[in-house]
C-alpha atoms as a PDB file:
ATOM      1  CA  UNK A   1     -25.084 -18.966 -30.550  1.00  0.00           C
ATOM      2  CA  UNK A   2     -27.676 -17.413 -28.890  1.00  0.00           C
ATOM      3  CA  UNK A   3     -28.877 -13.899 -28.726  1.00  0.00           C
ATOM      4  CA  UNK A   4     -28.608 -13.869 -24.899  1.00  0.00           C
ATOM      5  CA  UNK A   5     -25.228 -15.624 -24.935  1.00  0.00           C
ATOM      6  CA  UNK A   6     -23.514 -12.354 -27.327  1.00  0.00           C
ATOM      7  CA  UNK A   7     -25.904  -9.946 -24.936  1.00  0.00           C
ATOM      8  CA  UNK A   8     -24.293 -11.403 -21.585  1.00  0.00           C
ATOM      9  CA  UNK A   9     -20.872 -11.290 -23.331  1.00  0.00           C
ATOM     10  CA  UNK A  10     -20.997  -7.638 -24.421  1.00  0.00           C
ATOM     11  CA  UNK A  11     -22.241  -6.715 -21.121  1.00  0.00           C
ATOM     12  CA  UNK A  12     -19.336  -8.238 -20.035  1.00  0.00           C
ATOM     13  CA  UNK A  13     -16.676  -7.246 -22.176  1.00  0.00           C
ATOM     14  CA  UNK A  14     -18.420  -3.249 -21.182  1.00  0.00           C
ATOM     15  CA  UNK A  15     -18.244  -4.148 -17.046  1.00  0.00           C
ATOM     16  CA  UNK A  16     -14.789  -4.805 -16.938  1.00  0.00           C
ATOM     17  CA  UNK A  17     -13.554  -1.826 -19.665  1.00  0.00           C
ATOM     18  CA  UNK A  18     -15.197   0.218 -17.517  1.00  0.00           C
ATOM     19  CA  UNK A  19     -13.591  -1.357 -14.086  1.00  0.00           C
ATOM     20  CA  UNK A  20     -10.190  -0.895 -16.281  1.00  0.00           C
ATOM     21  CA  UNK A  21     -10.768   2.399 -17.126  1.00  0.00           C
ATOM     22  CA  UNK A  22     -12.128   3.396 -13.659  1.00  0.00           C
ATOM     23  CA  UNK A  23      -8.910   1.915 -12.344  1.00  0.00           C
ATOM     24  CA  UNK A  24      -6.825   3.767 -14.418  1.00  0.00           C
ATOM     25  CA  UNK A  25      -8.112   6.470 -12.314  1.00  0.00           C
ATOM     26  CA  UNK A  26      -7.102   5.655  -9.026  1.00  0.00           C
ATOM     27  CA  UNK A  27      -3.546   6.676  -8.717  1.00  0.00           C
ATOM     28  CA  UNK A  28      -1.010   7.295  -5.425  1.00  0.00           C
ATOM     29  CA  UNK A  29       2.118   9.690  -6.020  1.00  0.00           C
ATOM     30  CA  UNK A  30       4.407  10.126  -3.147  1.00  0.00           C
ATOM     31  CA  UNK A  31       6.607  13.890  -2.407  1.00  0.00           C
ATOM     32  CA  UNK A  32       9.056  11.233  -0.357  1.00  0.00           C
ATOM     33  CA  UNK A  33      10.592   9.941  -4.134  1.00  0.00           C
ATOM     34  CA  UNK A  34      12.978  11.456  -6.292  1.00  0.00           C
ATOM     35  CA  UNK A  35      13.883   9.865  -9.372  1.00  0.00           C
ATOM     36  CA  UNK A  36      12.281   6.874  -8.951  1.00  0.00           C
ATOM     37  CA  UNK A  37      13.935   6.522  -5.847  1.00  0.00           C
ATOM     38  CA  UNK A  38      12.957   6.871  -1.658  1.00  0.00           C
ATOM     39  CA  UNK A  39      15.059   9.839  -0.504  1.00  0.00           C
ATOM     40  CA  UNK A  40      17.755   9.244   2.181  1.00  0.00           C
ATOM     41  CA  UNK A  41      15.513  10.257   5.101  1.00  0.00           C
ATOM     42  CA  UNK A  42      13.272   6.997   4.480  1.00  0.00           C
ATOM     43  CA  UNK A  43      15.568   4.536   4.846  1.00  0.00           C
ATOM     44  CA  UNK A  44      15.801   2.183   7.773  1.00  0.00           C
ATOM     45  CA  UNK A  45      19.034   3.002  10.633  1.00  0.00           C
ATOM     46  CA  UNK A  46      19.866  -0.470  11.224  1.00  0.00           C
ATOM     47  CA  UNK A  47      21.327  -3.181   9.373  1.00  0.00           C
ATOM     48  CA  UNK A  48      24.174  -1.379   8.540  1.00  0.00           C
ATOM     49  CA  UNK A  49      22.040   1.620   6.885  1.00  0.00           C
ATOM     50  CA  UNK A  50      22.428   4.800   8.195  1.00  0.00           C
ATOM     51  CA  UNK A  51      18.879   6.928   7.167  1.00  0.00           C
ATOM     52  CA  UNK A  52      16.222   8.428   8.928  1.00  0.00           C
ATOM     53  CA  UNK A  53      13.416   5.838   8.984  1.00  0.00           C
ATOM     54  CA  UNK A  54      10.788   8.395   8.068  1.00  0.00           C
ATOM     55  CA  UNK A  55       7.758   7.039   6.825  1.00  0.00           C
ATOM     56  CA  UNK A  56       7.114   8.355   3.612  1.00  0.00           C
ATOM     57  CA  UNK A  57       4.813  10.790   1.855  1.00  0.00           C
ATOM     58  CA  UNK A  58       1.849   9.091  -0.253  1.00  0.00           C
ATOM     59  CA  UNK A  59      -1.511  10.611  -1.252  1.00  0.00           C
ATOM     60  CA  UNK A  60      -3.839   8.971  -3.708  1.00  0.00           C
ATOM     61  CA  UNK A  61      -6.883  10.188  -5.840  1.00  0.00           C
ATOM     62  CA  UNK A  62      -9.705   9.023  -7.993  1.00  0.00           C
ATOM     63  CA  UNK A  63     -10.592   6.160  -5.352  1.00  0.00           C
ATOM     64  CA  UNK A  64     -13.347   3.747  -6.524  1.00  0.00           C
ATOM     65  CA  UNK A  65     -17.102   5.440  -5.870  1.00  0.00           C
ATOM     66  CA  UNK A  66     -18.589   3.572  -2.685  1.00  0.00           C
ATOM     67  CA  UNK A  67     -15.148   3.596  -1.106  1.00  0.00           C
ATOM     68  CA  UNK A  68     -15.379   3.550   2.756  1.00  0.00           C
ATOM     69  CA  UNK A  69     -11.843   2.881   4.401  1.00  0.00           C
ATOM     70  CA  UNK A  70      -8.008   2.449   2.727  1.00  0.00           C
ATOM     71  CA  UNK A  71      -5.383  -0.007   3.258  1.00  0.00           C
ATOM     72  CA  UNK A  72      -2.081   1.615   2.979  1.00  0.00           C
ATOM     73  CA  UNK A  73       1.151  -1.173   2.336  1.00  0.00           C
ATOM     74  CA  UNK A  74       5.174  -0.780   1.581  1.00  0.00           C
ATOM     75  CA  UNK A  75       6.529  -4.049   0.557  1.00  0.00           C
ATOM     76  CA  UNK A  76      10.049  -5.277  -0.426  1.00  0.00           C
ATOM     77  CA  UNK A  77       9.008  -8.108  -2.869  1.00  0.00           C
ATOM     78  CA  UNK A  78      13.326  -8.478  -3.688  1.00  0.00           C
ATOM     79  CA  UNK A  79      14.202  -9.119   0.046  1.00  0.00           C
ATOM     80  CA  UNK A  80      16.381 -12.080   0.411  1.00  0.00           C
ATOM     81  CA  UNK A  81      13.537 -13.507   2.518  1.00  0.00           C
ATOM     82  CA  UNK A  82      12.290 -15.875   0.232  1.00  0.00           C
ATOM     83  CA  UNK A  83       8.423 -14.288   1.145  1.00  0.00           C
ATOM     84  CA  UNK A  84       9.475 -10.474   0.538  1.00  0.00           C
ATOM     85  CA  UNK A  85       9.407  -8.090   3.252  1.00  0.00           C
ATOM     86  CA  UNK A  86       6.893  -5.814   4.711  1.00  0.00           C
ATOM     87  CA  UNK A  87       8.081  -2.511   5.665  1.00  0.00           C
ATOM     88  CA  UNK A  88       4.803  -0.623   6.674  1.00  0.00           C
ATOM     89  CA  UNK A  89       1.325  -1.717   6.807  1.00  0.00           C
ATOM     90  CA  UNK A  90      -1.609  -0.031   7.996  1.00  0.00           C
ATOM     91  CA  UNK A  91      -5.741  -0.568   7.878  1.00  0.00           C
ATOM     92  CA  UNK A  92      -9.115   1.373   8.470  1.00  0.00           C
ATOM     93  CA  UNK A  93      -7.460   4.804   7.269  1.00  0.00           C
ATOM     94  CA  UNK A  94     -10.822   6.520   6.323  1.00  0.00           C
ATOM     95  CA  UNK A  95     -11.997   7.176   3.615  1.00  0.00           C
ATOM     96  CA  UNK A  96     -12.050  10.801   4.089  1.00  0.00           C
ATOM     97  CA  UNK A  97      -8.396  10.762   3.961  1.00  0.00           C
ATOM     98  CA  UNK A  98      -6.427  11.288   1.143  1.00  0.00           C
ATOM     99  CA  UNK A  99      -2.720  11.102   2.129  1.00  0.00           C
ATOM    100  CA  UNK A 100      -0.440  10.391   4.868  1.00  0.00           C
ATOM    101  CA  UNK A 101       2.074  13.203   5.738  1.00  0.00           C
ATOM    102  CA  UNK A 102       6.361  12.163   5.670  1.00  0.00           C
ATOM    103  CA  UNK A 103       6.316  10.753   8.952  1.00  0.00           C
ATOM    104  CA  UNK A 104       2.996  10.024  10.020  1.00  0.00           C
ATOM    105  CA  UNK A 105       3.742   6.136  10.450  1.00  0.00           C
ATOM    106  CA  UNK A 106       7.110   6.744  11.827  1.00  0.00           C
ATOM    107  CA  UNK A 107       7.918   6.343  16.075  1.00  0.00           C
ATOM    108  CA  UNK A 108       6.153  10.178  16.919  1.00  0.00           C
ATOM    109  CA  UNK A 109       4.322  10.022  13.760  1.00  0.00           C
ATOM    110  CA  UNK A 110       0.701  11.074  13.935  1.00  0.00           C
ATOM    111  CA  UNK A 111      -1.779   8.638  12.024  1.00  0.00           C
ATOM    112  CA  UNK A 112      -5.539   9.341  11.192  1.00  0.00           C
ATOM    113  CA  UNK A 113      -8.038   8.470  13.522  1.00  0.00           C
ATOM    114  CA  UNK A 114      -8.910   5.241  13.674  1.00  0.00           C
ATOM    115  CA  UNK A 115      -5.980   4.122  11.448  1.00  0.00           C
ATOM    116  CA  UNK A 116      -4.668   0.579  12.861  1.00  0.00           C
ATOM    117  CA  UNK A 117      -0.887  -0.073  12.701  1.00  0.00           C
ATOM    118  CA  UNK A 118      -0.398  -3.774  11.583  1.00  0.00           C
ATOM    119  CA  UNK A 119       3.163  -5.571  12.591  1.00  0.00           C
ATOM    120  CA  UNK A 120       5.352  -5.572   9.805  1.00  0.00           C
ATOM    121  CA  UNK A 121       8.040  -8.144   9.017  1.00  0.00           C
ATOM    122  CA  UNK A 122      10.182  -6.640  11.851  1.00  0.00           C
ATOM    123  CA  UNK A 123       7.378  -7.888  14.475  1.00  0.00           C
ATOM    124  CA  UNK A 124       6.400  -4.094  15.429  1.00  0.00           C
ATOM    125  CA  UNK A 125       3.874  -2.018  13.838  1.00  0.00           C
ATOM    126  CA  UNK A 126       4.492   1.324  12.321  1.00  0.00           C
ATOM    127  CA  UNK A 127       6.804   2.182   9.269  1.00  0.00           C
ATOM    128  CA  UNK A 128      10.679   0.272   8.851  1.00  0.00           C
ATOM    129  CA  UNK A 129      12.459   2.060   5.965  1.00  0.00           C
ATOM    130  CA  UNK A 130      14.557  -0.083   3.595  1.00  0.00           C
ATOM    131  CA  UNK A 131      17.913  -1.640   3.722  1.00  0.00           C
ATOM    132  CA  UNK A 132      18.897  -3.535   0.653  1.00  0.00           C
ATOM    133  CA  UNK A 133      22.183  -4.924   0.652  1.00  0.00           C
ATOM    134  CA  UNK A 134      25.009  -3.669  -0.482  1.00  0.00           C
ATOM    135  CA  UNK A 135      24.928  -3.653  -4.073  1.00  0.00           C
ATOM    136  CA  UNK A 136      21.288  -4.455  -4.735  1.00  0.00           C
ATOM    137  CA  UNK A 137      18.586  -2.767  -6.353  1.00  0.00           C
ATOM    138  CA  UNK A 138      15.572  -3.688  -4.864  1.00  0.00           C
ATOM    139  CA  UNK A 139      11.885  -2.591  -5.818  1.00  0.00           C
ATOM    140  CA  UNK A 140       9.129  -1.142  -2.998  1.00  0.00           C
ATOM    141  CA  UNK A 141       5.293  -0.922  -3.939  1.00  0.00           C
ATOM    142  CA  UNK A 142       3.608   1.431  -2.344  1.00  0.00           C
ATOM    143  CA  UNK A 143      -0.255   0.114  -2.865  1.00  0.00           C
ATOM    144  CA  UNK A 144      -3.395   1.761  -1.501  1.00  0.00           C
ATOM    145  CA  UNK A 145      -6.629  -0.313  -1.364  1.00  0.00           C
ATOM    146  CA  UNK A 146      -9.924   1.023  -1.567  1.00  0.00           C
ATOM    147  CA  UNK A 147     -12.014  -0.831   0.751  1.00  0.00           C
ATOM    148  CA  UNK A 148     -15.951  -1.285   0.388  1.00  0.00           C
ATOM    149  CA  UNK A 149     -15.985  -1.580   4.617  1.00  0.00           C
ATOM    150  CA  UNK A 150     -15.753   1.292   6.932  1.00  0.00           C
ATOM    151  CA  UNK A 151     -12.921  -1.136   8.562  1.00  0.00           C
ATOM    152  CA  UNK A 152     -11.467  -4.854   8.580  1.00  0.00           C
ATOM    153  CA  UNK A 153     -12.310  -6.144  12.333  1.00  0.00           C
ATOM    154  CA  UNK A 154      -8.561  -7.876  12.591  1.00  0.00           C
ATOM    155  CA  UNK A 155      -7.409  -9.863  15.244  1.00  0.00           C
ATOM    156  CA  UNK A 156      -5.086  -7.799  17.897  1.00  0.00           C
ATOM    157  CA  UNK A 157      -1.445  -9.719  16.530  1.00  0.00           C
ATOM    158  CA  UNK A 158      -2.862  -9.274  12.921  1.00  0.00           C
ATOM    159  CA  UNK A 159       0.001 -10.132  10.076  1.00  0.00           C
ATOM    160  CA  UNK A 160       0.491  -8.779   6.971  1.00  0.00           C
ATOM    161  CA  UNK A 161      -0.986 -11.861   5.414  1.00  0.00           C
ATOM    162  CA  UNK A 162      -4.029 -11.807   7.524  1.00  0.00           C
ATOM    163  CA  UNK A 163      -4.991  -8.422   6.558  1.00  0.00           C
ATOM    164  CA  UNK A 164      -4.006  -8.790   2.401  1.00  0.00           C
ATOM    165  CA  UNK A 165      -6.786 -11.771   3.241  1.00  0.00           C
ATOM    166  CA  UNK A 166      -9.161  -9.825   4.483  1.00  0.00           C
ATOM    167  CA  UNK A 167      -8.563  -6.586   2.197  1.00  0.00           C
ATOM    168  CA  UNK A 168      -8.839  -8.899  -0.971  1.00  0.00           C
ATOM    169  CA  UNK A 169     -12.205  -9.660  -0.039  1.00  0.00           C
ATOM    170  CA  UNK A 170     -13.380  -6.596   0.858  1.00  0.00           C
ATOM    171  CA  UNK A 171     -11.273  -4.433  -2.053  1.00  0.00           C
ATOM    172  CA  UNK A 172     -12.969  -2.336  -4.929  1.00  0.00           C
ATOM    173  CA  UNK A 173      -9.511  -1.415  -6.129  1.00  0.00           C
ATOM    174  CA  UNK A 174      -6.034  -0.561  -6.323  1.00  0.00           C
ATOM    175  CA  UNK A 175      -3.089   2.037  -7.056  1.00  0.00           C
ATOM    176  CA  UNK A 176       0.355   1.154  -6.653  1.00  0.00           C
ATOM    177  CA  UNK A 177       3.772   2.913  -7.418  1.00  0.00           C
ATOM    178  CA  UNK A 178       7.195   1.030  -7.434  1.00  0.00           C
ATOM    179  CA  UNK A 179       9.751   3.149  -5.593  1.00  0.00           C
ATOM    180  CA  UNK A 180      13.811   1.694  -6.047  1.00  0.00           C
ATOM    181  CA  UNK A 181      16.148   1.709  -3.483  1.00  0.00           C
ATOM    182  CA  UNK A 182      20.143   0.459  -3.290  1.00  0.00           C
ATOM    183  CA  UNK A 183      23.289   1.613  -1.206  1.00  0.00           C
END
């Protein structure tokens, strides 16, 4: 083989145990979770579930250097739906921001400037809490994206699919959490 063939290889092989281990860095938590689990004030109060619908708590740190906006997402991928279901969803959160307070996506919530509220699967923007059904565990990933754009220039009825599109393309990285949730 030759010389430049092992050179381009190694370099490589370095590049992406780097990306890993830079990744490894980039973490969310969330003060809304106890055990593994969303607390009772995060749940949805409709579909026969009877909590809050507070948006929950989630903060994030060691985002990727050259990170410029975040895309915050809560989705259901157990929801007899046969697609998932996508419980909050929201773009162009700065990059100066590090968290989102319990209830900032919720009805009288109070976002981050310039912050865009994408529909979810219920057809309005803003935060739905979960509603499993009865008997169910279901799993909820809380993912942050770092973004390499100070924002995604969506379309006014944006879906959730539109803007994973358009984050993909524009990510640096990740950090998710799985949160459980049954009644």
């Amino acid at each position: 083989m030759p010389k430049t063939f092992f050179s381009a290889s190694a370099s490589l092989a370095l590049s992406l145990a780097c990306a890993a281990a830079h990744s490894q860095d980039f973490k969310v938590v969330s003060n809304s979770v106890v055990d593994g689990r969303f607390a009772s004030a995060q749940y949805a109060n409709v579909f026969g579930c009877t909590g809050k619908n507070v948006s929950p708590h989630i903060a994030w740190q060691g985002a990727p250097q050259g990170t410029k906006s975040f895309v915050v997402t809560v989705y259901d991928p157990d929801a007899p739906t046969g697609s998932g279901w996508w419980h909050w969803v929201t773009a162009n959160i700065p990059a100066s921001v590090t968290e989102l307070k319990e209830g900032a996506g919720s009805t009288a919530g109070s976002m981050p400037a310039g912050a865009l509220a994408v529909r979810g699967d219920t057809g309005l923007p803003g935060f739905t809490g979960p509603c499993p059904p009865q008997g169910e565990v279901h799993r909820y990933v809380i993912t942050v994206n770092a973004l390499k754009v100070d924002k995604l220039d969506l379309p006014t009825q944006a879906t959730p699919a539109m803007l994973g599109f358009m984050t993909l393309s524009a990510s640096l990285g990740k950090a998710q959490m799985t949160v459980l949730g049954s009644r």
